[in-house]
N, C-alpha and C. Protein backbone atom coordinates (compact mmCIF):
# COMPACT_ATOMS: atom_id res chain seq x y z
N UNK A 1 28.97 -129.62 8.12
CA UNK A 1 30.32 -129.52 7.56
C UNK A 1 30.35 -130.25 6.23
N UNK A 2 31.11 -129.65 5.55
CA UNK A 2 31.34 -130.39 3.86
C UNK A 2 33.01 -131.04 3.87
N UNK A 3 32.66 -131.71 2.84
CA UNK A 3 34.08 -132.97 2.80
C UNK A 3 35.40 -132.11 2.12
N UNK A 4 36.26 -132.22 3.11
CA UNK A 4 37.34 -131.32 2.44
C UNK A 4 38.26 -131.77 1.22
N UNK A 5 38.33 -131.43 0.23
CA UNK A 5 39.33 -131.83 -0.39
C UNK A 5 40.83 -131.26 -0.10
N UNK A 6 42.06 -132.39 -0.01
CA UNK A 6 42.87 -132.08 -0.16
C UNK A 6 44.03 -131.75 -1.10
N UNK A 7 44.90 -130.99 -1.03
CA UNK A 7 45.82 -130.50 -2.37
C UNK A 7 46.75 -132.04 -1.92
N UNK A 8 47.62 -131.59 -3.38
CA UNK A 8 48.98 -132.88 -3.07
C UNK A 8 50.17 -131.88 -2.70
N UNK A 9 49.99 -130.29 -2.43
CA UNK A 9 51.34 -129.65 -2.36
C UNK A 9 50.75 -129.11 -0.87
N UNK A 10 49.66 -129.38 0.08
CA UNK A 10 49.62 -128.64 1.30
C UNK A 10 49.44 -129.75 1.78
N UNK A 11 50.28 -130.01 3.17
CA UNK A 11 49.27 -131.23 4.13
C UNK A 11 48.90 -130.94 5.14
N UNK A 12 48.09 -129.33 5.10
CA UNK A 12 47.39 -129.39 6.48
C UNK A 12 46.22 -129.82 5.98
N UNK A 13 45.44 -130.50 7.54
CA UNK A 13 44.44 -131.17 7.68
C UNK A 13 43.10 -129.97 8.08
N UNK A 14 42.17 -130.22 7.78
CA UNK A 14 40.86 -129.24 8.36
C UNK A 14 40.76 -130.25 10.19
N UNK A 15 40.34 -129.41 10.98
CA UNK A 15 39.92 -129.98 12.26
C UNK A 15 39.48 -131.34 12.06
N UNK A 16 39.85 -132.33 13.05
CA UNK A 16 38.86 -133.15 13.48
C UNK A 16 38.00 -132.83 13.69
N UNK A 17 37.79 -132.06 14.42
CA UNK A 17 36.08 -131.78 15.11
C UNK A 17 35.31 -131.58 14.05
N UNK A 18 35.70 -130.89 12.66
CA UNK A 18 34.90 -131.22 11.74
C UNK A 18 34.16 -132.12 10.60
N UNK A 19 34.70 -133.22 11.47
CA UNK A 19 34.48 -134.60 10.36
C UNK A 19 33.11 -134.79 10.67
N UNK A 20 32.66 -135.35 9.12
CA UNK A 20 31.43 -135.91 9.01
C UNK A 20 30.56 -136.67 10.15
N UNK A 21 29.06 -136.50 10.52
CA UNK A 21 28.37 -137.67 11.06
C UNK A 21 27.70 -138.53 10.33
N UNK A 22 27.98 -138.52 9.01
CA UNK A 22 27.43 -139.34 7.87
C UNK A 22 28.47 -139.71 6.91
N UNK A 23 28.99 -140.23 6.22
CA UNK A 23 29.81 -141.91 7.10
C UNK A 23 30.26 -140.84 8.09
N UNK A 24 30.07 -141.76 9.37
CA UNK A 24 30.71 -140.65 10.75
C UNK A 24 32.87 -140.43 10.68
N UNK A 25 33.02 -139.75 10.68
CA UNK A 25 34.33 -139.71 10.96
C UNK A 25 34.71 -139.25 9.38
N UNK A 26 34.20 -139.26 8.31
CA UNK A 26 34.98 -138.95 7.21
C UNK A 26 35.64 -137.30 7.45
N UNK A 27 36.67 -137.00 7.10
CA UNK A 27 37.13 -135.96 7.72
C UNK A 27 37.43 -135.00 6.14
N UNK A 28 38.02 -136.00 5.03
CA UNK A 28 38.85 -135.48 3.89
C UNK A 28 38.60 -136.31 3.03
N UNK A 29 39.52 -135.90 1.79
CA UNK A 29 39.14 -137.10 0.71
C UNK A 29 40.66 -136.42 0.03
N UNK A 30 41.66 -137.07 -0.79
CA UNK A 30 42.76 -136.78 -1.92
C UNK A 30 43.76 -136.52 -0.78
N UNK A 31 44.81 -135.71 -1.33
CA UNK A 31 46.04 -135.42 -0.84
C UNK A 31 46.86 -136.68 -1.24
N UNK A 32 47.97 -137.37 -0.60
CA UNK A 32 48.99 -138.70 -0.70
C UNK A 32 49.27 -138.97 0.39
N UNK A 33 49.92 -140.24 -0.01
CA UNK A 33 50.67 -140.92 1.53
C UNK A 33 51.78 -140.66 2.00
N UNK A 34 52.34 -139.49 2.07
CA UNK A 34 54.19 -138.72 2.18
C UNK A 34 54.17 -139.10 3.61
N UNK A 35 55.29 -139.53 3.68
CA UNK A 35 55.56 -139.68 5.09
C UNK A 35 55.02 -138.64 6.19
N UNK A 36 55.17 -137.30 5.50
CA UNK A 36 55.33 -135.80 6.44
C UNK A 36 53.49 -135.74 6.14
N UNK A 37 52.62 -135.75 5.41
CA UNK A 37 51.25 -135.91 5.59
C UNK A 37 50.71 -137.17 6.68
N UNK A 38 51.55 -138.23 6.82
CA UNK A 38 50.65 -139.37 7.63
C UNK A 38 51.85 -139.12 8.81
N UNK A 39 52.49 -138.36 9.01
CA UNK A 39 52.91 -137.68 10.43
C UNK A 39 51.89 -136.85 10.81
N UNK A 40 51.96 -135.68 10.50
CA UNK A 40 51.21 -135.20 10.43
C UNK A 40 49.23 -135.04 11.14
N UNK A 41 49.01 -136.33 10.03
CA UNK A 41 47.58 -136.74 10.22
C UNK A 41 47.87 -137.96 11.29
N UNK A 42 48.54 -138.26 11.82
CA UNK A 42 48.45 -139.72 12.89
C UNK A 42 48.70 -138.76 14.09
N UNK A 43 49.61 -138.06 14.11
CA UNK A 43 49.45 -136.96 15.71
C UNK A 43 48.32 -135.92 15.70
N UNK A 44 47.43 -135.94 14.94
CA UNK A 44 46.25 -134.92 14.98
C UNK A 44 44.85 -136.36 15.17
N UNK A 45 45.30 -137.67 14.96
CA UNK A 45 44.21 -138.31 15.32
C UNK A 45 43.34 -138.84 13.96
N UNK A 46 43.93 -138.66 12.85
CA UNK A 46 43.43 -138.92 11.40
C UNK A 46 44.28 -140.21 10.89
N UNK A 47 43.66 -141.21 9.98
CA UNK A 47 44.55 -142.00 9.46
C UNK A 47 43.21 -142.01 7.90
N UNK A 48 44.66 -142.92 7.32
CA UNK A 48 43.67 -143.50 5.66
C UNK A 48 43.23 -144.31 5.64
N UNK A 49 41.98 -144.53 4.77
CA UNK A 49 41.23 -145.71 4.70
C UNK A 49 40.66 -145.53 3.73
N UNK A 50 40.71 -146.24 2.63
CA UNK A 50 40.22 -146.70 1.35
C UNK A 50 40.66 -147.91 0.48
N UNK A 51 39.76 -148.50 -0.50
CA UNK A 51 39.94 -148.84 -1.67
C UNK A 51 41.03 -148.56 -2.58
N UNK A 52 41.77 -149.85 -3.01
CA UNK A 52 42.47 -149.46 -4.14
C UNK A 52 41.49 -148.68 -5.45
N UNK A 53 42.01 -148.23 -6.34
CA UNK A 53 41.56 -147.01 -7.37
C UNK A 53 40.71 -146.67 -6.45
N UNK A 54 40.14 -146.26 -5.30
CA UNK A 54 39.41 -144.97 -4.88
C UNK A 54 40.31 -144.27 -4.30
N UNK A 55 39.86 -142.82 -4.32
CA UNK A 55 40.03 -141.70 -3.67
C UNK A 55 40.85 -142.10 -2.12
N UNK A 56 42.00 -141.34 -1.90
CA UNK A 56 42.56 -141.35 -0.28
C UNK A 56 41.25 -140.75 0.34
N UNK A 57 40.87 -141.50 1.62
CA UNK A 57 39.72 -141.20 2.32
C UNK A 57 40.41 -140.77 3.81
N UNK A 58 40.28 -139.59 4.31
CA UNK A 58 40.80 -139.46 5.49
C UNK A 58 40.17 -139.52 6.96
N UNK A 59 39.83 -139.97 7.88
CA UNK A 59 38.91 -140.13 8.50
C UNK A 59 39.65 -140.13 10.14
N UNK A 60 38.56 -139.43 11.31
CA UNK A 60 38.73 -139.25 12.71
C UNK A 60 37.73 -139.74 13.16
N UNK A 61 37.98 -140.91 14.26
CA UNK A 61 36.63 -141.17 14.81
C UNK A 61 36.03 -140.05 16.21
């Protein structure tokens, strides 16, 4: 599986089941923090994790 990028105007998520086993769990990378995206991604089992100035990193363990 390849790292999905996300838009800032769609917030569907690609499957969990398709997240990375290398960093394990990386699922996504971009999109924002809108309330209705981290709804969204917290009832499908996804949250954010990154660095300030890096990239939104989206990740499922």
């Amino acid at each position: 599986m390849r790292l999905v990028q996300l838009s800032r105007h769609n917030i569907a998520f690609p499957s969990p089941e398709g997240a990375l086993r290398e960093p394990n769990g990386l699922l996504a990378l971009g999109g924002d923090l809108s309330p209705a995206r981290l709804l969204m991604a917290y009832q499908r089992g996804i949250f954010p994790w990154f660095s300030p100035g890096d990239p939104i990193l989206w990740w499922s363990p």
